[in-house]
Protein backbone atom coordinates (compact mmCIF):
# COMPACT_ATOMS: atom_id res chain seq x y z
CA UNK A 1 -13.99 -44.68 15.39
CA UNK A 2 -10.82 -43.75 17.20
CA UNK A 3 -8.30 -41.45 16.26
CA UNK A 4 -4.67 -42.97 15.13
CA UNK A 5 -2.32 -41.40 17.20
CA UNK A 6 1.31 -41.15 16.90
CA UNK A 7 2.93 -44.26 18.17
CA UNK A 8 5.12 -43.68 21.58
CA UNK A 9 8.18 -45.38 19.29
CA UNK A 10 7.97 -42.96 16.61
CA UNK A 11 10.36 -40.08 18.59
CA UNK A 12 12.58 -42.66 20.05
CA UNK A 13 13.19 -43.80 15.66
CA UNK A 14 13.32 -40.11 15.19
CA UNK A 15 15.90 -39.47 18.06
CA UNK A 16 17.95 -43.13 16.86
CA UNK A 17 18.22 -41.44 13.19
CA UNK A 18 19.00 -38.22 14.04
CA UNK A 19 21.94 -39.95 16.30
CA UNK A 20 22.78 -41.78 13.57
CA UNK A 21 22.72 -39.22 10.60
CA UNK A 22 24.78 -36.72 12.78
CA UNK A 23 27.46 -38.44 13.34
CA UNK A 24 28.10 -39.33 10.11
CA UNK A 25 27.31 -35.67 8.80
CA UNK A 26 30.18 -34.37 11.77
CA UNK A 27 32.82 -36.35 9.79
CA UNK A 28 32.54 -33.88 7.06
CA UNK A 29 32.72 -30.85 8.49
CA UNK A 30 36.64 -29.29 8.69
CA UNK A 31 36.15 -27.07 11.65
CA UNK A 32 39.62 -28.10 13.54
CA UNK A 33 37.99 -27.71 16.85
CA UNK A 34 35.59 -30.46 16.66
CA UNK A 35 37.81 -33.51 17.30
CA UNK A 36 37.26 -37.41 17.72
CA UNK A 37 33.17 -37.01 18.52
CA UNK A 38 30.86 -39.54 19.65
CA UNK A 39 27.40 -38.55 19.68
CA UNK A 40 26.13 -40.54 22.83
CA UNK A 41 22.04 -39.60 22.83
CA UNK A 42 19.58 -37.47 21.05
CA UNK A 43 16.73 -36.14 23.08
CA UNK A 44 13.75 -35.05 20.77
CA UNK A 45 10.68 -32.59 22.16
CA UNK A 46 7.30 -33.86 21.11
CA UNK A 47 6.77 -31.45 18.54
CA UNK A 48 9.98 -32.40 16.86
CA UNK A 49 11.29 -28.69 16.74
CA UNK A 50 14.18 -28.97 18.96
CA UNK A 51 16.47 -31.88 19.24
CA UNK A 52 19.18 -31.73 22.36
CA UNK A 53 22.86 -33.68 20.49
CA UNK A 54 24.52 -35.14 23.52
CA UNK A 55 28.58 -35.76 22.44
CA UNK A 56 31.69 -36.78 23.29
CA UNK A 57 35.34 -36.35 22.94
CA UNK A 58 37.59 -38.47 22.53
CA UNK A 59 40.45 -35.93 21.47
CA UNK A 60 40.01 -32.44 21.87
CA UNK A 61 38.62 -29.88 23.83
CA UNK A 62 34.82 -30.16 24.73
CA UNK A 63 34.06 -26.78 25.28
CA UNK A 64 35.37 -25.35 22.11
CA UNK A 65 34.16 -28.50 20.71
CA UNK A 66 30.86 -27.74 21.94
CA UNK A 67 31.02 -24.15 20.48
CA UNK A 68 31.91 -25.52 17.25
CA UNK A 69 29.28 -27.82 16.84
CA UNK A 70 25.89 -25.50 17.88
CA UNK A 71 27.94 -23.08 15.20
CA UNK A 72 27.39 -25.95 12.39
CA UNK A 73 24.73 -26.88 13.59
CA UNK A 74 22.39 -25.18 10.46
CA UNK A 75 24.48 -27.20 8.25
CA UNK A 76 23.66 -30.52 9.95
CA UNK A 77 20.46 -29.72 9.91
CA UNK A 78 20.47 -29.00 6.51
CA UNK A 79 22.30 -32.13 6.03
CA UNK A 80 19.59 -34.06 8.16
CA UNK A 81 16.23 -32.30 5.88
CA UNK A 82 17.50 -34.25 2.73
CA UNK A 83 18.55 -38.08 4.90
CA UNK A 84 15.15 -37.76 7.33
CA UNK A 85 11.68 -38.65 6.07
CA UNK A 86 9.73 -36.30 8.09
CA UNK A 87 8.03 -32.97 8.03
CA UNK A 88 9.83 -31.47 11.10
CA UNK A 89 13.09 -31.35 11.42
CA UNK A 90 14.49 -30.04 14.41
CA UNK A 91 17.07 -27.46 15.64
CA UNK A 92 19.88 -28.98 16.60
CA UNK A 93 21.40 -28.18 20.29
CA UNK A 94 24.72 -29.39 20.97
CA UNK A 95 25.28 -30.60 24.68
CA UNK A 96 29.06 -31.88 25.61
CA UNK A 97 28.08 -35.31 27.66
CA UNK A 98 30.12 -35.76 30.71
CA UNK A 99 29.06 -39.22 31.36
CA UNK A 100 32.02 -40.56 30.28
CA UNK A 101 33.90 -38.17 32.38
CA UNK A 102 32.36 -38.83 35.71
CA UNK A 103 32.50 -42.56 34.91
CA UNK A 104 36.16 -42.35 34.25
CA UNK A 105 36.21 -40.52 37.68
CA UNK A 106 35.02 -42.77 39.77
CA UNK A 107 36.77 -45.57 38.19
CA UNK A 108 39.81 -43.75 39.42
CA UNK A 109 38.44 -43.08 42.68
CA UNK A 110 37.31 -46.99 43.44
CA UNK A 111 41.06 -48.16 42.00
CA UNK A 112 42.67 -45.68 44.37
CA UNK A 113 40.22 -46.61 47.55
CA UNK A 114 41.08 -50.53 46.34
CA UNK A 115 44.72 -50.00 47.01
CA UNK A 116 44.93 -47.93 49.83
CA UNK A 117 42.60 -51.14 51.51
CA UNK A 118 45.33 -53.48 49.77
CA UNK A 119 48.08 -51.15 51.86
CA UNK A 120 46.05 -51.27 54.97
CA UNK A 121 45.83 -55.51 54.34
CA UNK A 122 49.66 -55.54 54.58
CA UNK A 123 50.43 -53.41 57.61
């Protein structure tokens, strides 16, 4: 008889929730730093004791934003042990995602290396 082991999915549902719960949970704290937030990926470790909150901002300042959020993060957790059905839940470690950022970036850098070639074109 084989053993049932934990299916793969299970930490990606765990890591979808926890996305899911948080963000709503951020929209009631009243710390003025933390501003327009997006919470763009959870990354969960195996044993479910840590869980790595990658966010964005939309308005505000991501590094006091960031500060702001690992300092609540004991009350979204708390928040989190009475929404999740399991025995673990994790410590919460906020991350400030700069995905956005860079992608924004090199937006701006292709648009600017589109019209200089347009410029060239024309001379």
């Amino acid at each position: 008889m084989r053993h049932k082991r934990a299916t793969p999915n299970r930490s990606f549902r765990v890591a979808d929730q926890i996305q899911r719960d948080v963000a709503e949970l951020i929209r009631e704290l009243k710390d003025p730093r933390i501003g327009m937030v997006t919470i763009s990926g959870v990354d969960v470790t195996p044993d479910y004791a840590h869980a790595k909150v990658y966010f964005s901002v939309l308005v505000g300042d991501a590094a006091e934003c960031e500060t702001a959020l690992n300092e609540a993060a004991g009350f979204l957790r708390n928040g989190l042990f009475k929404r999740l059905a399991i025995h673990t839940v994790p410590t919460l470690h906020f991350h400030f995602d700069r995905t956005t950022e860079r992608a924004a970036d090199l937006s701006a850098l292709i648009n600017q290396a589109n019209a200089s070639r347009a410029k060239d074109s024309e001379d």
